[in-house]
PDB file of N, CA and C in Angstrom:
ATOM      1  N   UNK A   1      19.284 -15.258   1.252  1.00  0.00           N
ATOM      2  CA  UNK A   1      18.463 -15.802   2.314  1.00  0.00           C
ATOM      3  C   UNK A   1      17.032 -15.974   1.789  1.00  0.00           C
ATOM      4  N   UNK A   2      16.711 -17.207   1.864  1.00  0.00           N
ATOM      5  CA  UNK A   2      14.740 -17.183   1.107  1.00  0.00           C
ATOM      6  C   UNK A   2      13.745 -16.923   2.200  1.00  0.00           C
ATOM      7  N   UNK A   3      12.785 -16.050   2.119  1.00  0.00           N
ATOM      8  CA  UNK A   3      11.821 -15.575   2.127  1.00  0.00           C
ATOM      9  C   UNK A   3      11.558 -16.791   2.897  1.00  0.00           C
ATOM     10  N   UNK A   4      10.624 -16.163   4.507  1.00  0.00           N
ATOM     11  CA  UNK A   4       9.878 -17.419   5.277  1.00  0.00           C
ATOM     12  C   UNK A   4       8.830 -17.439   4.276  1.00  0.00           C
ATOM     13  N   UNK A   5       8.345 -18.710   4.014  1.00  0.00           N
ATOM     14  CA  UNK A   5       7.057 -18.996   3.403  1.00  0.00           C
ATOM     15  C   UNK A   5       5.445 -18.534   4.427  1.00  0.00           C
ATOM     16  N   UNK A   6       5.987 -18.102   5.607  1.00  0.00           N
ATOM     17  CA  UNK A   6       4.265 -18.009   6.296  1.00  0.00           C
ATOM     18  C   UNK A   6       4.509 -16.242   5.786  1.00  0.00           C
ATOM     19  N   UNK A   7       5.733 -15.732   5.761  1.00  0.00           N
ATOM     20  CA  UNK A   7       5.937 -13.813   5.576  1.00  0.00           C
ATOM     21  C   UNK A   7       5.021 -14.006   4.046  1.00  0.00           C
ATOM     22  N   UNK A   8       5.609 -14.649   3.017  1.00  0.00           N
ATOM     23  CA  UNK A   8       4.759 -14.590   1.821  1.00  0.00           C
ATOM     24  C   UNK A   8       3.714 -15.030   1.906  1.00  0.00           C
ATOM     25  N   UNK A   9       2.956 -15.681   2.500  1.00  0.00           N
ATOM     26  CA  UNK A   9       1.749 -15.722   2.952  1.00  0.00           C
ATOM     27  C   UNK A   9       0.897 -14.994   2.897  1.00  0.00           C
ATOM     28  N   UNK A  10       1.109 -13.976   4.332  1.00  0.00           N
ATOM     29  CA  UNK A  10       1.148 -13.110   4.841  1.00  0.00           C
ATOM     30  C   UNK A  10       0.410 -11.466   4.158  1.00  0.00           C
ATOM     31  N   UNK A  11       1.709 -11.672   3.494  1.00  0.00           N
ATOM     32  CA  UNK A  11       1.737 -10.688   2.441  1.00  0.00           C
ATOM     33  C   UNK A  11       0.910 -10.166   1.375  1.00  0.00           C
ATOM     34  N   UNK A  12       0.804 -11.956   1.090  1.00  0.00           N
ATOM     35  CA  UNK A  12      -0.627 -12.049   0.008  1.00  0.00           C
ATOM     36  C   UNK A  12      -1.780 -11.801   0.712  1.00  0.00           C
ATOM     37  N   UNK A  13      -2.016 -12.539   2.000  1.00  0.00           N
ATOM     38  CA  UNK A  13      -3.315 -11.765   2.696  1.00  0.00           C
ATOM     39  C   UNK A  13      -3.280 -10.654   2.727  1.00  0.00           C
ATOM     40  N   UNK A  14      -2.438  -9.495   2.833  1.00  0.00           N
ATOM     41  CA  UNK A  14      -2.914  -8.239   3.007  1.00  0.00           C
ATOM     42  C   UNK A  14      -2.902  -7.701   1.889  1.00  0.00           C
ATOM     43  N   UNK A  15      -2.348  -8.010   0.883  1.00  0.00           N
ATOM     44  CA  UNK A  15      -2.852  -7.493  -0.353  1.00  0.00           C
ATOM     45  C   UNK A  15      -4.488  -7.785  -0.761  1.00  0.00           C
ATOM     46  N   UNK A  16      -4.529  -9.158  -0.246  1.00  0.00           N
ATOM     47  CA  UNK A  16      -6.134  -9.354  -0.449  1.00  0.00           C
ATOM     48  C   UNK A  16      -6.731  -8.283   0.491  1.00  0.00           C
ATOM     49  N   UNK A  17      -6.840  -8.035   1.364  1.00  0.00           N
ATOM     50  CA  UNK A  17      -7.450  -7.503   2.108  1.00  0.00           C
ATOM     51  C   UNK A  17      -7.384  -6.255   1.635  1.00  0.00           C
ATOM     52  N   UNK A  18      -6.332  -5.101   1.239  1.00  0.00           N
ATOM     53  CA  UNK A  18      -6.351  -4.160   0.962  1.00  0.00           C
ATOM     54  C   UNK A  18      -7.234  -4.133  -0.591  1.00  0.00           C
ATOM     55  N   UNK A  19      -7.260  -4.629  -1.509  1.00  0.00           N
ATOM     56  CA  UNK A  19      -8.219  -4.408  -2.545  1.00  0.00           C
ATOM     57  C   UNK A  19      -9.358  -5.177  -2.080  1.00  0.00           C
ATOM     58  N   UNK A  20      -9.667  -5.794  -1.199  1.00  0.00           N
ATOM     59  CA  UNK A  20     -11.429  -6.124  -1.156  1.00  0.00           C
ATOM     60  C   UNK A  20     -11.931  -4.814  -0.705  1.00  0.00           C
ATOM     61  N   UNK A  21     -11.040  -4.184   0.385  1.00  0.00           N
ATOM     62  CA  UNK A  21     -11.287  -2.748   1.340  1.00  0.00           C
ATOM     63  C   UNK A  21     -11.146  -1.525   0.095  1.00  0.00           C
ATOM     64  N   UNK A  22     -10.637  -1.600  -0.036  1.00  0.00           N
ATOM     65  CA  UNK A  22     -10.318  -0.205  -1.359  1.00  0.00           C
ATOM     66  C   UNK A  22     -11.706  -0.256  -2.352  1.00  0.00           C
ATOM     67  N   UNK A  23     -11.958  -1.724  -2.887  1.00  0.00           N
ATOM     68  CA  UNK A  23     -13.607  -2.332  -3.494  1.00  0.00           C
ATOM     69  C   UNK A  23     -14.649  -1.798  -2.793  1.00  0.00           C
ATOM     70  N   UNK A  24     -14.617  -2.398  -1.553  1.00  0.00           N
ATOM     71  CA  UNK A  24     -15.762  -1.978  -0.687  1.00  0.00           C
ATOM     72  C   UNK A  24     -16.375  -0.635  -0.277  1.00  0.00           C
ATOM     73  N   UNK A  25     -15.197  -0.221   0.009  1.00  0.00           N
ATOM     74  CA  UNK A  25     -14.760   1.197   0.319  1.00  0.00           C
ATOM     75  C   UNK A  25     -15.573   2.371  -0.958  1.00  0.00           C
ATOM     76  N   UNK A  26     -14.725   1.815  -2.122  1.00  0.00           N
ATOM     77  CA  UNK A  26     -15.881   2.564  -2.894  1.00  0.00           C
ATOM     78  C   UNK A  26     -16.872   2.403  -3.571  1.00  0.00           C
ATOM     79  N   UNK A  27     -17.151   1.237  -3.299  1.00  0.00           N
ATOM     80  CA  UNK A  27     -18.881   0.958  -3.697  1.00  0.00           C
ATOM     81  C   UNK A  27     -19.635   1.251  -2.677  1.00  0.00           C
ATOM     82  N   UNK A  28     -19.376   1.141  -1.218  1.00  0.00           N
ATOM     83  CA  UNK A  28     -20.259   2.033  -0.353  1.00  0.00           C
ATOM     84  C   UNK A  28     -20.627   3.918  -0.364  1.00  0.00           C
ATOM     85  N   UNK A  29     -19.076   4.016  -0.628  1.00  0.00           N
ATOM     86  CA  UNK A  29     -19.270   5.725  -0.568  1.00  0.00           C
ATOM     87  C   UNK A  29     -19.870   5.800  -2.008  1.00  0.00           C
ATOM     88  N   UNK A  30     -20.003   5.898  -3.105  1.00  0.00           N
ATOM     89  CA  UNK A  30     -20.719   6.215  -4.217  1.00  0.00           C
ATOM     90  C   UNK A  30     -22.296   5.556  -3.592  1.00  0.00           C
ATOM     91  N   UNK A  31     -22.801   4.187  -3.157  1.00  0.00           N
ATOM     92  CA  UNK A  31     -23.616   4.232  -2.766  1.00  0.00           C
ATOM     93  C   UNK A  31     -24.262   5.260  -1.934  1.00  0.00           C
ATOM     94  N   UNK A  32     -23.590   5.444  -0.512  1.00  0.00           N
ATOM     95  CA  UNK A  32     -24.117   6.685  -0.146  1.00  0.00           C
ATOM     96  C   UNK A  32     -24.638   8.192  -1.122  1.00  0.00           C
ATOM     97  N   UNK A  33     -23.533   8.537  -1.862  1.00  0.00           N
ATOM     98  CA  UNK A  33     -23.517   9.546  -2.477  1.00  0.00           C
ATOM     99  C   UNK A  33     -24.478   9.661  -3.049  1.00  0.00           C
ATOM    100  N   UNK A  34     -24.785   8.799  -3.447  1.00  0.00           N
ATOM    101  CA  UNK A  34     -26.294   8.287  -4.598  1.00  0.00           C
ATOM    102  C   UNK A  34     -27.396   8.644  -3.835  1.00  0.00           C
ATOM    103  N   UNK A  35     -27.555   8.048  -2.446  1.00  0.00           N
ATOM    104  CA  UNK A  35     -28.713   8.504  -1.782  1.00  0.00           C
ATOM    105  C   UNK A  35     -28.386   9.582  -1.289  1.00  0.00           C
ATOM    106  N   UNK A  36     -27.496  10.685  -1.183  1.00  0.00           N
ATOM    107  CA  UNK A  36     -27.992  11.726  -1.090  1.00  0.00           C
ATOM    108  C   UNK A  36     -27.889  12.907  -1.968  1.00  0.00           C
ATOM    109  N   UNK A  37     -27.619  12.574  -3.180  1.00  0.00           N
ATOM    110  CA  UNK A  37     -27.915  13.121  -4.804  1.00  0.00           C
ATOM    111  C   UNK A  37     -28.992  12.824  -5.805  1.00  0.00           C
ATOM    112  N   UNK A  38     -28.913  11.511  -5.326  1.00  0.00           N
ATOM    113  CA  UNK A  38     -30.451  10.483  -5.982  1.00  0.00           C
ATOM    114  C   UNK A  38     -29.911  10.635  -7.527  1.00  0.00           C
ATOM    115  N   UNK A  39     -28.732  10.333  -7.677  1.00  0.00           N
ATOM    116  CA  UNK A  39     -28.299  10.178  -8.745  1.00  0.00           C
ATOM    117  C   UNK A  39     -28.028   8.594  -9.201  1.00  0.00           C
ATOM    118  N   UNK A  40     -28.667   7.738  -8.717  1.00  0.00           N
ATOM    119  CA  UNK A  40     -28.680   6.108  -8.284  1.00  0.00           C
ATOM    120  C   UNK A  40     -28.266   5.214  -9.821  1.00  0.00           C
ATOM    121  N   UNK A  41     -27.677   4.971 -10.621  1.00  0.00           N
ATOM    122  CA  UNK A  41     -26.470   4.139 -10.048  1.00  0.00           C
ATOM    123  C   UNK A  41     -25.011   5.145 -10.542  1.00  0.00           C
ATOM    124  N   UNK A  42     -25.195   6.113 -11.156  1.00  0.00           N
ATOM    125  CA  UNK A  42     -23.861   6.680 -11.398  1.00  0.00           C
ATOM    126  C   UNK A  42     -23.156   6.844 -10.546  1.00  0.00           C
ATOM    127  N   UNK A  43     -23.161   7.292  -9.076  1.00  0.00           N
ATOM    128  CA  UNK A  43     -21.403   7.740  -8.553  1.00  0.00           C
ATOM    129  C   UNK A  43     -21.569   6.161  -7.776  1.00  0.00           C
ATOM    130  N   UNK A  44     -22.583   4.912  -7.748  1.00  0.00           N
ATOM    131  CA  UNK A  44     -21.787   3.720  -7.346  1.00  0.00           C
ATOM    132  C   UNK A  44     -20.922   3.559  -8.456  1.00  0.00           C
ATOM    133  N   UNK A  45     -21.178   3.755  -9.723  1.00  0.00           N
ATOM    134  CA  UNK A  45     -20.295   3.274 -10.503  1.00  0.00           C
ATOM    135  C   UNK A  45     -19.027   3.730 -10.029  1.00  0.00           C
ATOM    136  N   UNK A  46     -19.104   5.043 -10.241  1.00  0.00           N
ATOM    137  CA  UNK A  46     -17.701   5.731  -9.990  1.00  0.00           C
ATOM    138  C   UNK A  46     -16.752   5.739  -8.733  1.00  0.00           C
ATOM    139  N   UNK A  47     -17.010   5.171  -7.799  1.00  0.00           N
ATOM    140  CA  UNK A  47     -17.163   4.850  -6.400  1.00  0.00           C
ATOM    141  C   UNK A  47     -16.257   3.177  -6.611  1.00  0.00           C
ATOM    142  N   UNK A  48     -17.038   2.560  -7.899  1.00  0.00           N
ATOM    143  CA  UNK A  48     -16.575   1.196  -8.132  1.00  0.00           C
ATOM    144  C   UNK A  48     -15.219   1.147  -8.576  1.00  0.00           C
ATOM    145  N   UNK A  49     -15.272   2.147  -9.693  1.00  0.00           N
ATOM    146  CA  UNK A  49     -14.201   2.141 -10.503  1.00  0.00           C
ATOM    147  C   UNK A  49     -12.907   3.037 -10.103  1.00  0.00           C
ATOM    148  N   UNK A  50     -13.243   4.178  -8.920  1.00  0.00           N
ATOM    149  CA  UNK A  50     -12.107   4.571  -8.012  1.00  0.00           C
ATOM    150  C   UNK A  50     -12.096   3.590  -7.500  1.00  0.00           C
ATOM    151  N   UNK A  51     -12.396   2.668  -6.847  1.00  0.00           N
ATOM    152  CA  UNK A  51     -11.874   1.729  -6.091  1.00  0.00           C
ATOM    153  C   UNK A  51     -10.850   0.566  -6.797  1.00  0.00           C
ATOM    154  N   UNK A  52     -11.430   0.308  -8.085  1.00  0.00           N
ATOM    155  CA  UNK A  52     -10.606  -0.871  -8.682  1.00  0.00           C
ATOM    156  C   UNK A  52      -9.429  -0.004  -8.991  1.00  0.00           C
ATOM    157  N   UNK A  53      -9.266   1.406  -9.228  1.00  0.00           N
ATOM    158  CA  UNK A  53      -7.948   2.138  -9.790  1.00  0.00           C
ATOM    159  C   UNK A  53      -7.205   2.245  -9.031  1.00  0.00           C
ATOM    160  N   UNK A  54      -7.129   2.556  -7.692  1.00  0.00           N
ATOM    161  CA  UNK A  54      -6.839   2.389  -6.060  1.00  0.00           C
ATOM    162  C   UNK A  54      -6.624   1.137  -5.413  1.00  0.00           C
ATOM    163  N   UNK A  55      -7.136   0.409  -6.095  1.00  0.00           N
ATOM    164  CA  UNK A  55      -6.206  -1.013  -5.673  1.00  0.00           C
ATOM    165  C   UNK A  55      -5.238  -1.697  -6.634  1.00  0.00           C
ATOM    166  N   UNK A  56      -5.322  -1.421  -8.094  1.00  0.00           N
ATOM    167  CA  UNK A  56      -4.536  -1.901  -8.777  1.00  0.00           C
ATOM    168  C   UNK A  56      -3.410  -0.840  -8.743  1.00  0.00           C
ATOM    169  N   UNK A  57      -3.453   0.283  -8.252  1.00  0.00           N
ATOM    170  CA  UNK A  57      -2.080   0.667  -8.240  1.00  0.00           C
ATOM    171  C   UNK A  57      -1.379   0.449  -7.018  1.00  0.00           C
ATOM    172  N   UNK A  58      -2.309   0.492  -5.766  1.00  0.00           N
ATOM    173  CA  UNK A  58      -1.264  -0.244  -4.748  1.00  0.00           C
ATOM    174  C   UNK A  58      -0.737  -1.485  -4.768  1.00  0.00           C
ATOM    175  N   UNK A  59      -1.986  -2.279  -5.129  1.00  0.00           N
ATOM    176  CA  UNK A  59      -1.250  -3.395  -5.674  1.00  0.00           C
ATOM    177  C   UNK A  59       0.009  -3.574  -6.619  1.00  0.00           C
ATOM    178  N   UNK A  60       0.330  -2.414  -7.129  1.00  0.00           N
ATOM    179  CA  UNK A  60       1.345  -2.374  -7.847  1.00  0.00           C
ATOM    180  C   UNK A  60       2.292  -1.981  -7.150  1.00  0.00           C
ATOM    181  N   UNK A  61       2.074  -1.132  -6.381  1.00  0.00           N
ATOM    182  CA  UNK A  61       3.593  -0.154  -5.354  1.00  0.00           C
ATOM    183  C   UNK A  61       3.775  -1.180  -4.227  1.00  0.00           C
ATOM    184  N   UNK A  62       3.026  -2.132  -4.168  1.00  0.00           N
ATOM    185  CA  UNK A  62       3.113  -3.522  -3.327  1.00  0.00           C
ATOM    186  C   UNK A  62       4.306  -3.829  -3.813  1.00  0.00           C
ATOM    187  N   UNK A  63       3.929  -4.497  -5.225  1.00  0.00           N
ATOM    188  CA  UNK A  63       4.729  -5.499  -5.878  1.00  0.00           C
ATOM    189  C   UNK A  63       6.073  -4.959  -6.490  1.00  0.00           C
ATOM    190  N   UNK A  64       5.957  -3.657  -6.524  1.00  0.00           N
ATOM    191  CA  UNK A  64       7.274  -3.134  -7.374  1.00  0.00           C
ATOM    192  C   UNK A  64       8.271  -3.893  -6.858  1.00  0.00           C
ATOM    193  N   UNK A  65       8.503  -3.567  -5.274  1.00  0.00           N
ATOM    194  CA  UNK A  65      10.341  -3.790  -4.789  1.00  0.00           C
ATOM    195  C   UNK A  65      10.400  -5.295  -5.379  1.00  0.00           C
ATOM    196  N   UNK A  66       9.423  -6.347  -5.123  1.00  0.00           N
ATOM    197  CA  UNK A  66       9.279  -7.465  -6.078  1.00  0.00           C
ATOM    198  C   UNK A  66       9.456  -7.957  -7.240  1.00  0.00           C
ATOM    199  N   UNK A  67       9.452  -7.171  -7.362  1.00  0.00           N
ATOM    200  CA  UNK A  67       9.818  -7.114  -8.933  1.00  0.00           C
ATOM    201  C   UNK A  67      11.209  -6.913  -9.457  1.00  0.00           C
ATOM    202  N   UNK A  68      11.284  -5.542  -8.092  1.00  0.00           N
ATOM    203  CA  UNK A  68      12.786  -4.819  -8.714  1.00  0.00           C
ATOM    204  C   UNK A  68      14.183  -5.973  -8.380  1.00  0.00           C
ATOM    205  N   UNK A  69      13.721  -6.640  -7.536  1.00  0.00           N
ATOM    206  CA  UNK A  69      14.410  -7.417  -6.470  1.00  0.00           C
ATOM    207  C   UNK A  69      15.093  -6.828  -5.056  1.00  0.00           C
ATOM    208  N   UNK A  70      14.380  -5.502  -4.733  1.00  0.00           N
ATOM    209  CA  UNK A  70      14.741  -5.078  -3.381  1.00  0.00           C
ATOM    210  C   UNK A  70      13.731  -5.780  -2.289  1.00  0.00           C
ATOM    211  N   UNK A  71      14.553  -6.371  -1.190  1.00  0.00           N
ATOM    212  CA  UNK A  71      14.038  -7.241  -0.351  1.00  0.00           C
ATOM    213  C   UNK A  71      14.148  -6.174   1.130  1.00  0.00           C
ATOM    214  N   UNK A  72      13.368  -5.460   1.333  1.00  0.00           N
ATOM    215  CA  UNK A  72      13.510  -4.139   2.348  1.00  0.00           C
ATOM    216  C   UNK A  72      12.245  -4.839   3.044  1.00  0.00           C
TER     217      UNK A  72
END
């Protein structure tokens, strides 16, 4: 049976959405952190880069069954 084309759509939007949010997410909290450590720019960094690690692996546990070819 093929896949509605608006479900894959869909799908891809919330993957977008979940790594812009996971991005955002931790470039704000390291921002914060910063102003109240005044350690300014280290934990945005780190804040940045939990965030990109946190979305590329959901993005991955997204895509696995995709991959695997389980259609659940």
């Amino acid at each position: 049976m093929p896949v509605n084309r608006w479900e894959g759509a869909a799908r891809l939007v919330g993957l977008g959405w979940y790594v812009g949010i996971c991005i955002v997410l931790g470039l704000l909290g390291g921002f914060w952190l910063d102003g109240k450590f005044g350690t300014k720019p280290l934990l945005t960094i780190v804040g940045l880069v939990l965030g990109l690690a946190l979305a590329v692996y959901g993005v991955y546990r997204m895509i696995l069954p995709g991959i695997k070819g389980d259609r659940k």
